[in-house]
PDB file of N, CA and C in Angstrom:
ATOM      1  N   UNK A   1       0.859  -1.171   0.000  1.00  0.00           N
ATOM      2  CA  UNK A   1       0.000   0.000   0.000  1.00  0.00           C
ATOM      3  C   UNK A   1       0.904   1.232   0.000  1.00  0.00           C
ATOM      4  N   UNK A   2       0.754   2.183  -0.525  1.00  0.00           N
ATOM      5  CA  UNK A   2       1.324   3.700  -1.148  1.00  0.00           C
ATOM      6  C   UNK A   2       0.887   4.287   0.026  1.00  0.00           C
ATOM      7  N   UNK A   3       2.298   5.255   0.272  1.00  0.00           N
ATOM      8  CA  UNK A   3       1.660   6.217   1.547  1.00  0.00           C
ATOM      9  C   UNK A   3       0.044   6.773   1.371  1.00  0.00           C
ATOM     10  N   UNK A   4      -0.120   7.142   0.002  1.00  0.00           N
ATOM     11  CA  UNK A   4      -1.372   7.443  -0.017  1.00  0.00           C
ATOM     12  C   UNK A   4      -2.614   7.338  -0.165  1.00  0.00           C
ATOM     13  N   UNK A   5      -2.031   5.872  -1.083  1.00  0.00           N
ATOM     14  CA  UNK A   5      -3.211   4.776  -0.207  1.00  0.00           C
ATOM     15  C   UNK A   5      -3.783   4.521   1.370  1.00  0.00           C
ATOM     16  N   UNK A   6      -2.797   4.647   1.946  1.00  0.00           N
ATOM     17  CA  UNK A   6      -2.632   4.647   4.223  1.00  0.00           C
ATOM     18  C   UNK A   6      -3.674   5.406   4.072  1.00  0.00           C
ATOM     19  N   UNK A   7      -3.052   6.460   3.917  1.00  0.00           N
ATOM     20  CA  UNK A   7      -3.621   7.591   4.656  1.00  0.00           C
ATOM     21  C   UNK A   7      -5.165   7.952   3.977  1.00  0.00           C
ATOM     22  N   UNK A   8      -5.648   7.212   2.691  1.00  0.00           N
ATOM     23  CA  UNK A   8      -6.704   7.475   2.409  1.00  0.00           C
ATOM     24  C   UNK A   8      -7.546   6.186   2.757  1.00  0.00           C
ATOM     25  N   UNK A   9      -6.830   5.274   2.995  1.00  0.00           N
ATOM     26  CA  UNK A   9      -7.664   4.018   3.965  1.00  0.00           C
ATOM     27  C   UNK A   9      -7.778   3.947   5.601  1.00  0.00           C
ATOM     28  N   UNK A  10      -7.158   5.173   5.983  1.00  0.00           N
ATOM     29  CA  UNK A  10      -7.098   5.430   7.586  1.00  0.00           C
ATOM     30  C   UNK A  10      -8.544   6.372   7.353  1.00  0.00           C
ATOM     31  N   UNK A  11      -8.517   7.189   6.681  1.00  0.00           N
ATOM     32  CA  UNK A  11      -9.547   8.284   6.372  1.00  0.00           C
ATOM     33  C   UNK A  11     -11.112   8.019   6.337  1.00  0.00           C
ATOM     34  N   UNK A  12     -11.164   6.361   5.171  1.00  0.00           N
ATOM     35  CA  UNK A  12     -12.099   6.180   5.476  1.00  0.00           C
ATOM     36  C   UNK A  12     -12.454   5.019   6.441  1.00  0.00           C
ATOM     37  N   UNK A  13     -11.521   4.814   6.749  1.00  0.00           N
ATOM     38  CA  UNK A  13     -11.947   3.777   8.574  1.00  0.00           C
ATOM     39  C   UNK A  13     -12.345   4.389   9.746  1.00  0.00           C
ATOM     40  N   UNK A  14     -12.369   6.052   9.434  1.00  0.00           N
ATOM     41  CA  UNK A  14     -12.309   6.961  10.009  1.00  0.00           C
ATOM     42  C   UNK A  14     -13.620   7.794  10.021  1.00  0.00           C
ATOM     43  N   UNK A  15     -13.784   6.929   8.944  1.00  0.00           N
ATOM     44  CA  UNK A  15     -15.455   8.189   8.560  1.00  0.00           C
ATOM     45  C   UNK A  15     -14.990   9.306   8.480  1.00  0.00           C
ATOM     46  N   UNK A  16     -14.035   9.861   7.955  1.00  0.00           N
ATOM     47  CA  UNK A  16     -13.122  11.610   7.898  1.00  0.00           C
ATOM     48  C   UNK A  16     -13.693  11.887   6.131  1.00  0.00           C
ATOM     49  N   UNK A  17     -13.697  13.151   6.498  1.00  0.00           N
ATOM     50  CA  UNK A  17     -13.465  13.612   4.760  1.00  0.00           C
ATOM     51  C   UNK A  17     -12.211  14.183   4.690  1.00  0.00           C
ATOM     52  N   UNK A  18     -12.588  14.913   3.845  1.00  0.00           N
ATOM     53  CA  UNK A  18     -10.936  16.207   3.210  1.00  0.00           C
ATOM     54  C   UNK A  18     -10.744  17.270   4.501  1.00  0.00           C
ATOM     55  N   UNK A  19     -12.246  17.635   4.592  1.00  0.00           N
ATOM     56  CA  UNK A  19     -12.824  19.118   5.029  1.00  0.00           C
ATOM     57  C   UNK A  19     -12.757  18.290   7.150  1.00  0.00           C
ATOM     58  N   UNK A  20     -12.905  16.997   6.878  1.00  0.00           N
ATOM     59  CA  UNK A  20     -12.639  17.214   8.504  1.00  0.00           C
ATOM     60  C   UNK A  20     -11.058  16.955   8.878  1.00  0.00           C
ATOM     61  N   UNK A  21     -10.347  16.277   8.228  1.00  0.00           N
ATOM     62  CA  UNK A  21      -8.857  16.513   8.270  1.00  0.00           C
ATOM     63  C   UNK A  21      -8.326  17.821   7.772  1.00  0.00           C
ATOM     64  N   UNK A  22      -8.459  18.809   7.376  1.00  0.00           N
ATOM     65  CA  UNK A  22      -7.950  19.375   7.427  1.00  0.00           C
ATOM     66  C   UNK A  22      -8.481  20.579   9.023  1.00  0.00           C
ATOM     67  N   UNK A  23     -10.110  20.393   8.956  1.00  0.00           N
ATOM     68  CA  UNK A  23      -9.971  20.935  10.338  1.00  0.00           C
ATOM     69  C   UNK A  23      -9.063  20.599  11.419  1.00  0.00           C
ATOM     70  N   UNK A  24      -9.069  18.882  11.157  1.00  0.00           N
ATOM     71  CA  UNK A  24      -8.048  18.624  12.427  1.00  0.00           C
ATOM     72  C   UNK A  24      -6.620  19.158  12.304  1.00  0.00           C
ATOM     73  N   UNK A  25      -6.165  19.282  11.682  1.00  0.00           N
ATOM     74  CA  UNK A  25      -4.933  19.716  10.922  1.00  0.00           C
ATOM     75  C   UNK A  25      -4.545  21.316  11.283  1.00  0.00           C
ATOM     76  N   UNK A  26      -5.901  21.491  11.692  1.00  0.00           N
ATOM     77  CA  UNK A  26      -5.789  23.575  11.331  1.00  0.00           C
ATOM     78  C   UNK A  26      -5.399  23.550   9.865  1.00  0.00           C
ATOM     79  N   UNK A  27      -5.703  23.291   8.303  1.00  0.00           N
ATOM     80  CA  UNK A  27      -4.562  23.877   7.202  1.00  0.00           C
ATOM     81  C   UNK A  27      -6.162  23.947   6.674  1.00  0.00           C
ATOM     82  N   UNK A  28      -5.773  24.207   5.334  1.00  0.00           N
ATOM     83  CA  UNK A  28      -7.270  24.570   4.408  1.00  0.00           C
ATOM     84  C   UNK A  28      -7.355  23.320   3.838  1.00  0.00           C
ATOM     85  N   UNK A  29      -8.836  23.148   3.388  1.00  0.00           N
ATOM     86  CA  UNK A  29      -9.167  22.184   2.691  1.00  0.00           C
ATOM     87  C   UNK A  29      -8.229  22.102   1.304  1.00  0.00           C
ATOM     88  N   UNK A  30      -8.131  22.997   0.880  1.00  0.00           N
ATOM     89  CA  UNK A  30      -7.061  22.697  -0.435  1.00  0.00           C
ATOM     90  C   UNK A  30      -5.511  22.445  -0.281  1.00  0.00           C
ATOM     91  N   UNK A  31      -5.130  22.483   1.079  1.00  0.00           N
ATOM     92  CA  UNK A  31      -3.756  21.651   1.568  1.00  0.00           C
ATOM     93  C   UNK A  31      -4.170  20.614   1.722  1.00  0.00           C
ATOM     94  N   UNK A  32      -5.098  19.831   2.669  1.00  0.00           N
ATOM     95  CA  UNK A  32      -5.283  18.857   2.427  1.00  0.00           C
ATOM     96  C   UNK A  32      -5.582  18.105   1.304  1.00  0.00           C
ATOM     97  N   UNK A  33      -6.261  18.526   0.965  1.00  0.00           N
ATOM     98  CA  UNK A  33      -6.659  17.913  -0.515  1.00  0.00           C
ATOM     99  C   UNK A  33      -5.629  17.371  -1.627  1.00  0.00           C
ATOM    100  N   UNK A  34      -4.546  18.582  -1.139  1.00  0.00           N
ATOM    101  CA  UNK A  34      -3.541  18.271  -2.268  1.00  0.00           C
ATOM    102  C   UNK A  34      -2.590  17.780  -1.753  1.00  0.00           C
ATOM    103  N   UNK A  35      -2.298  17.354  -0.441  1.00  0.00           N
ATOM    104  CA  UNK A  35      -1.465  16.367   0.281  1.00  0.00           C
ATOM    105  C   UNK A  35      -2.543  15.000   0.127  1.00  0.00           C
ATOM    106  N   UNK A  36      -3.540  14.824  -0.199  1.00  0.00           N
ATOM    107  CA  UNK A  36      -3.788  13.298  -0.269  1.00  0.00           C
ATOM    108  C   UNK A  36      -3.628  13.353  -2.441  1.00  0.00           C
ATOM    109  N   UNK A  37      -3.503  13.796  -2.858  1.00  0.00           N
ATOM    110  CA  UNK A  37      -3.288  13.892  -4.622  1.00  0.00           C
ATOM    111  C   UNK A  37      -1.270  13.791  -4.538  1.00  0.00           C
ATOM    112  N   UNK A  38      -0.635  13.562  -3.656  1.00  0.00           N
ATOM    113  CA  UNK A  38       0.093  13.436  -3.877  1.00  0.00           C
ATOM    114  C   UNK A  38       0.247  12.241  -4.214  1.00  0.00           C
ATOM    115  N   UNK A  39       1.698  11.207  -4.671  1.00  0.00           N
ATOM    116  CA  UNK A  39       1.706   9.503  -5.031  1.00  0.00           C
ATOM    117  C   UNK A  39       2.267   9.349  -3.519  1.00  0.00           C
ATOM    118  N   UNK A  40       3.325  10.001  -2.907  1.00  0.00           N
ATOM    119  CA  UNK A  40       4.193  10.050  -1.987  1.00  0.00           C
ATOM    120  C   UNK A  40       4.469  11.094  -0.876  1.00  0.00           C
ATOM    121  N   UNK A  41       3.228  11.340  -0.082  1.00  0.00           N
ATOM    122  CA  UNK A  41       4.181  12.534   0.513  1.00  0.00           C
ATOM    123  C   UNK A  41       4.926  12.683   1.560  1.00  0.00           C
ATOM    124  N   UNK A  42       5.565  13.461   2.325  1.00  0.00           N
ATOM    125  CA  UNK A  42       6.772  13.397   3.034  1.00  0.00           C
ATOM    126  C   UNK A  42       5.879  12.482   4.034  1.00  0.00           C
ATOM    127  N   UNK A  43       7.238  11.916   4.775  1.00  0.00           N
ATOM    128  CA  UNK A  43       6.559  10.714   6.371  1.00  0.00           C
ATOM    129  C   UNK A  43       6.293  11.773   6.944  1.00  0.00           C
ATOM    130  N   UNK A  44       6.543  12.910   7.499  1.00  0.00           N
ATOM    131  CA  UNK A  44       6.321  13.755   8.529  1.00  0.00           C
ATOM    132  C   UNK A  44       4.609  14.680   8.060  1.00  0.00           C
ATOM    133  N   UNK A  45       4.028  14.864   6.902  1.00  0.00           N
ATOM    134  CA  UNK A  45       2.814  15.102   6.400  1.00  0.00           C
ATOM    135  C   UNK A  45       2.285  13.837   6.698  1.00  0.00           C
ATOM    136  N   UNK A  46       2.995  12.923   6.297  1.00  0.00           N
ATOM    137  CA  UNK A  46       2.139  11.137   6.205  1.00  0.00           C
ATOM    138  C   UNK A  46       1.659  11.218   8.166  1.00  0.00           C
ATOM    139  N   UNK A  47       2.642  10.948   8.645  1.00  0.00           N
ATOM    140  CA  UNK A  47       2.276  11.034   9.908  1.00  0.00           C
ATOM    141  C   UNK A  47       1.671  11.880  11.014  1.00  0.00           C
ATOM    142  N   UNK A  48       1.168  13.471  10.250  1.00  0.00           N
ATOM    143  CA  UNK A  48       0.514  14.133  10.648  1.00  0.00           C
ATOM    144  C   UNK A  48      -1.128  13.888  10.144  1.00  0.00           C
ATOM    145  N   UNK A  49      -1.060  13.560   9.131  1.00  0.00           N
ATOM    146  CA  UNK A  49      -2.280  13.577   8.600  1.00  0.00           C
ATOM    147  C   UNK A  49      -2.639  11.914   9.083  1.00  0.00           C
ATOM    148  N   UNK A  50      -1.997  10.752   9.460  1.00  0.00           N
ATOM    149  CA  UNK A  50      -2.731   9.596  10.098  1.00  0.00           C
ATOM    150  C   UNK A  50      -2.919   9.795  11.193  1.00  0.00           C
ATOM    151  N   UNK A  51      -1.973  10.634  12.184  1.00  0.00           N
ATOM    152  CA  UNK A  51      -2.673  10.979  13.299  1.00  0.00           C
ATOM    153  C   UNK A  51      -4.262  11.468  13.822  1.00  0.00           C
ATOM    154  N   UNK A  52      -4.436  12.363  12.643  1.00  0.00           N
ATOM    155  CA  UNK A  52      -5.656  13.141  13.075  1.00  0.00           C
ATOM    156  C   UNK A  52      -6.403  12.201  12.641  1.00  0.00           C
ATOM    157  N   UNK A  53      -6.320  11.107  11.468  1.00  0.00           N
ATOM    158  CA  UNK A  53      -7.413  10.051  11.359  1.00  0.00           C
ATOM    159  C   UNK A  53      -7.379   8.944  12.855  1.00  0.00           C
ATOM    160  N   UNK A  54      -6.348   9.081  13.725  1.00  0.00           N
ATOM    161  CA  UNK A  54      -6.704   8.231  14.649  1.00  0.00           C
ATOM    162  C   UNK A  54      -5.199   7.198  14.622  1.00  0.00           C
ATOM    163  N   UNK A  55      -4.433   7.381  13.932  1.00  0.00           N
ATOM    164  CA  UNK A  55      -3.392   5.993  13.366  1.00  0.00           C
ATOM    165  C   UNK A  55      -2.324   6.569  13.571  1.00  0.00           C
ATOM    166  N   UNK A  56      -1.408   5.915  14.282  1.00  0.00           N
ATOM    167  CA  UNK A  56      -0.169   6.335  14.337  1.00  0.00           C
ATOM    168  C   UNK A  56       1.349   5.451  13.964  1.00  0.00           C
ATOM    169  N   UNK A  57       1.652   6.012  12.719  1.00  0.00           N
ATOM    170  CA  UNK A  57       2.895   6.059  11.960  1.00  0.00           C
ATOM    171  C   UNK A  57       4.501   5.262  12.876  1.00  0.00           C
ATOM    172  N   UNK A  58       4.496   3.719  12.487  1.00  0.00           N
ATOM    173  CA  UNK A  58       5.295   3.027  13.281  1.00  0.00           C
ATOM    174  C   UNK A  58       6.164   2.478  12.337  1.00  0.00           C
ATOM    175  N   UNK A  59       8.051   2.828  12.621  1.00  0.00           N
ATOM    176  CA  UNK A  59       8.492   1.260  11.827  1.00  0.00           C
ATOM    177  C   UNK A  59       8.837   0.295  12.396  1.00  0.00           C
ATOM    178  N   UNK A  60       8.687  -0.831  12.067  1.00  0.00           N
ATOM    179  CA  UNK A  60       8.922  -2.036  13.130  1.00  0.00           C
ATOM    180  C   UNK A  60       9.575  -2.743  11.842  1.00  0.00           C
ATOM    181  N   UNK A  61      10.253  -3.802  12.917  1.00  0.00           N
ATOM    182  CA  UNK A  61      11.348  -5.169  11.935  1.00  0.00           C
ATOM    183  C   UNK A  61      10.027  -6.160  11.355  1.00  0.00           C
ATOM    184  N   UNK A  62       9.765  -6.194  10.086  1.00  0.00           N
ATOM    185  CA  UNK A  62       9.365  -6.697   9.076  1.00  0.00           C
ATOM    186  C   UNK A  62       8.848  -8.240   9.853  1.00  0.00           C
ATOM    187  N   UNK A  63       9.639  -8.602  11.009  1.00  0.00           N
ATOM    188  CA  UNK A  63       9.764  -9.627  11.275  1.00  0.00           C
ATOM    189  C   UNK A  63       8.294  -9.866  12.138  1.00  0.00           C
ATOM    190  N   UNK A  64       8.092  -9.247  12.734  1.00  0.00           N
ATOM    191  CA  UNK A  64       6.742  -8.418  13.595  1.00  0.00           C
ATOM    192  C   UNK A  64       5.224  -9.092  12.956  1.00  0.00           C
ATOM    193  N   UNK A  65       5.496  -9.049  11.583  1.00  0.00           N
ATOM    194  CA  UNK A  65       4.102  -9.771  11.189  1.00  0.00           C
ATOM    195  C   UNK A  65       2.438  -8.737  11.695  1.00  0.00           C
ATOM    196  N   UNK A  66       3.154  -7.612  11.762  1.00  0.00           N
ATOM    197  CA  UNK A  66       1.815  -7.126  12.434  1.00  0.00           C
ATOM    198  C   UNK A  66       0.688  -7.238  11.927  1.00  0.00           C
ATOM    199  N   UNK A  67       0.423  -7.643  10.865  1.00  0.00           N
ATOM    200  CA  UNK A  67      -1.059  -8.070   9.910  1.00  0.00           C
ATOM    201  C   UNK A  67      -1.649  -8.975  10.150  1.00  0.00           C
ATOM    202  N   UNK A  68      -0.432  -9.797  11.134  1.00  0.00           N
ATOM    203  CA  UNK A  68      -1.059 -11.482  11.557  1.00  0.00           C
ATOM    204  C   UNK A  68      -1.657 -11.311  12.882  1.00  0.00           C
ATOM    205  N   UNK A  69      -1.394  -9.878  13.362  1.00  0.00           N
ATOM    206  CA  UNK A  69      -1.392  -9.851  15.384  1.00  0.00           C
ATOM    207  C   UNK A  69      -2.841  -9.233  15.416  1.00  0.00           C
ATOM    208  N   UNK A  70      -3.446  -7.828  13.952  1.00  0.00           N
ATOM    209  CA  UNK A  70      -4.424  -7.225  13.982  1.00  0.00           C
ATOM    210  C   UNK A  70      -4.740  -6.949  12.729  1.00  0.00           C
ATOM    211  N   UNK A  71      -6.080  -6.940  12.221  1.00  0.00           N
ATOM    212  CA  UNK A  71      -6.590  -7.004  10.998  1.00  0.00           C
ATOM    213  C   UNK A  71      -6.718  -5.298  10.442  1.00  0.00           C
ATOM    214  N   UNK A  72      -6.426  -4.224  11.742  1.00  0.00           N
ATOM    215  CA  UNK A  72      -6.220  -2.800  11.383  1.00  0.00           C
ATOM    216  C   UNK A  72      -5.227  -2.273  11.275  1.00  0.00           C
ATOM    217  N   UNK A  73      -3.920  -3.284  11.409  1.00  0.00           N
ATOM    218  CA  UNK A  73      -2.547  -2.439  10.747  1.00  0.00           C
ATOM    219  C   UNK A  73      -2.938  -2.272   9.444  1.00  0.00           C
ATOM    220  N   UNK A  74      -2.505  -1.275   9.022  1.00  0.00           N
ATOM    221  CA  UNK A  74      -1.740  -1.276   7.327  1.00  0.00           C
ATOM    222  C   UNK A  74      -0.832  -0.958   6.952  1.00  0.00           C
ATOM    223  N   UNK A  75      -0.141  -1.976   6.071  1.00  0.00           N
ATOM    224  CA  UNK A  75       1.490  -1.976   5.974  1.00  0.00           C
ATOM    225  C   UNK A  75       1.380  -0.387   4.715  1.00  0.00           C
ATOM    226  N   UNK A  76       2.632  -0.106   4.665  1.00  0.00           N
ATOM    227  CA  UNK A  76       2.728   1.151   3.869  1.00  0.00           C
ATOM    228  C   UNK A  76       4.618   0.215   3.491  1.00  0.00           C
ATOM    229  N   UNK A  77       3.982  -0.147   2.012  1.00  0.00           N
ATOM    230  CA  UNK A  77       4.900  -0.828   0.981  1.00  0.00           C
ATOM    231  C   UNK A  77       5.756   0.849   0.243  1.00  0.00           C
ATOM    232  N   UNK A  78       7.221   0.337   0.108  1.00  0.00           N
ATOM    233  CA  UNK A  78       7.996   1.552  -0.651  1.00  0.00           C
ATOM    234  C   UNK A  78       7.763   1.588  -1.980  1.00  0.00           C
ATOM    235  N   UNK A  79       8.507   2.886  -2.266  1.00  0.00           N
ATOM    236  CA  UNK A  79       7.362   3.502  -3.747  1.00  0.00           C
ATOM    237  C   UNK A  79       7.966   2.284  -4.394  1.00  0.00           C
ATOM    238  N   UNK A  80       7.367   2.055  -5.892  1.00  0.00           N
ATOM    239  CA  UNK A  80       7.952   1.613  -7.355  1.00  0.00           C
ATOM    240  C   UNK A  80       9.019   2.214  -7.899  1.00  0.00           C
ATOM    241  N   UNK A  81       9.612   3.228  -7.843  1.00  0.00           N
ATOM    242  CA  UNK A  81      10.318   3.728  -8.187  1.00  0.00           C
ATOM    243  C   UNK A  81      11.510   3.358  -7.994  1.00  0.00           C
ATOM    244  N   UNK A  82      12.411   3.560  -9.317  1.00  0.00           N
ATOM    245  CA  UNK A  82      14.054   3.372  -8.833  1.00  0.00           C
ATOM    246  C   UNK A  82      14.741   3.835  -7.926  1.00  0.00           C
ATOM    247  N   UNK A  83      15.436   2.871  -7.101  1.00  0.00           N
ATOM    248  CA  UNK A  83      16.362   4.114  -6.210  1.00  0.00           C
ATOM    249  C   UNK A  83      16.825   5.088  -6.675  1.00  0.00           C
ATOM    250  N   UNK A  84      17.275   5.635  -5.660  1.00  0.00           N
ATOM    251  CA  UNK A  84      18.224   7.156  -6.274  1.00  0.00           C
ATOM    252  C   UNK A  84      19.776   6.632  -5.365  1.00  0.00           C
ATOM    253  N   UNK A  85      20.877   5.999  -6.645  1.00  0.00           N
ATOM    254  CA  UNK A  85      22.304   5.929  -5.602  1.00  0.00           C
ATOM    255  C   UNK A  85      22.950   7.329  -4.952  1.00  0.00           C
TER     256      UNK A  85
END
């Protein structure tokens, strides 16, 4: 799942729209809006904006299995994109 996939599947587990995250947020509906139209956006937006849906932004060792412990994690998979060396 794409950061912005998360954060738009926290949103609606959340019953949230645009217009109530960004209230939570304090920013305007058209910051928000255009922080979820991003493919990728920064972890520190990512993790502000899952907060106010209720979710909070963890990395753990892969090893953890957390999908097997609770059916409301969601993993947040790295982009497609090529590295950058």
């Amino acid at each position: 799942m794409t950061p912005s996939e998360t954060l738009k599947t926290a949103m609606d587990r959340s019953d949230m729209r645009i217009v109530d995250m960004a209230r939570a947020l304090g920013v305007s509906r058209a910051a928000a809006a255009q922080a979820l139209s991003k493919a990728h956006p920064y972890a520190d937006s990512l993790a502000r904006y899952l907060e106010a849906a209720g979710y909070t932004l963890w990395a753990v060792p892969s090893s953890l299995h957390l999908d097997a412990i609770t059916s409301d994690a969601m993993r947040i998979d790295a982009a497609t994109a090529p590295a950058k060396d």
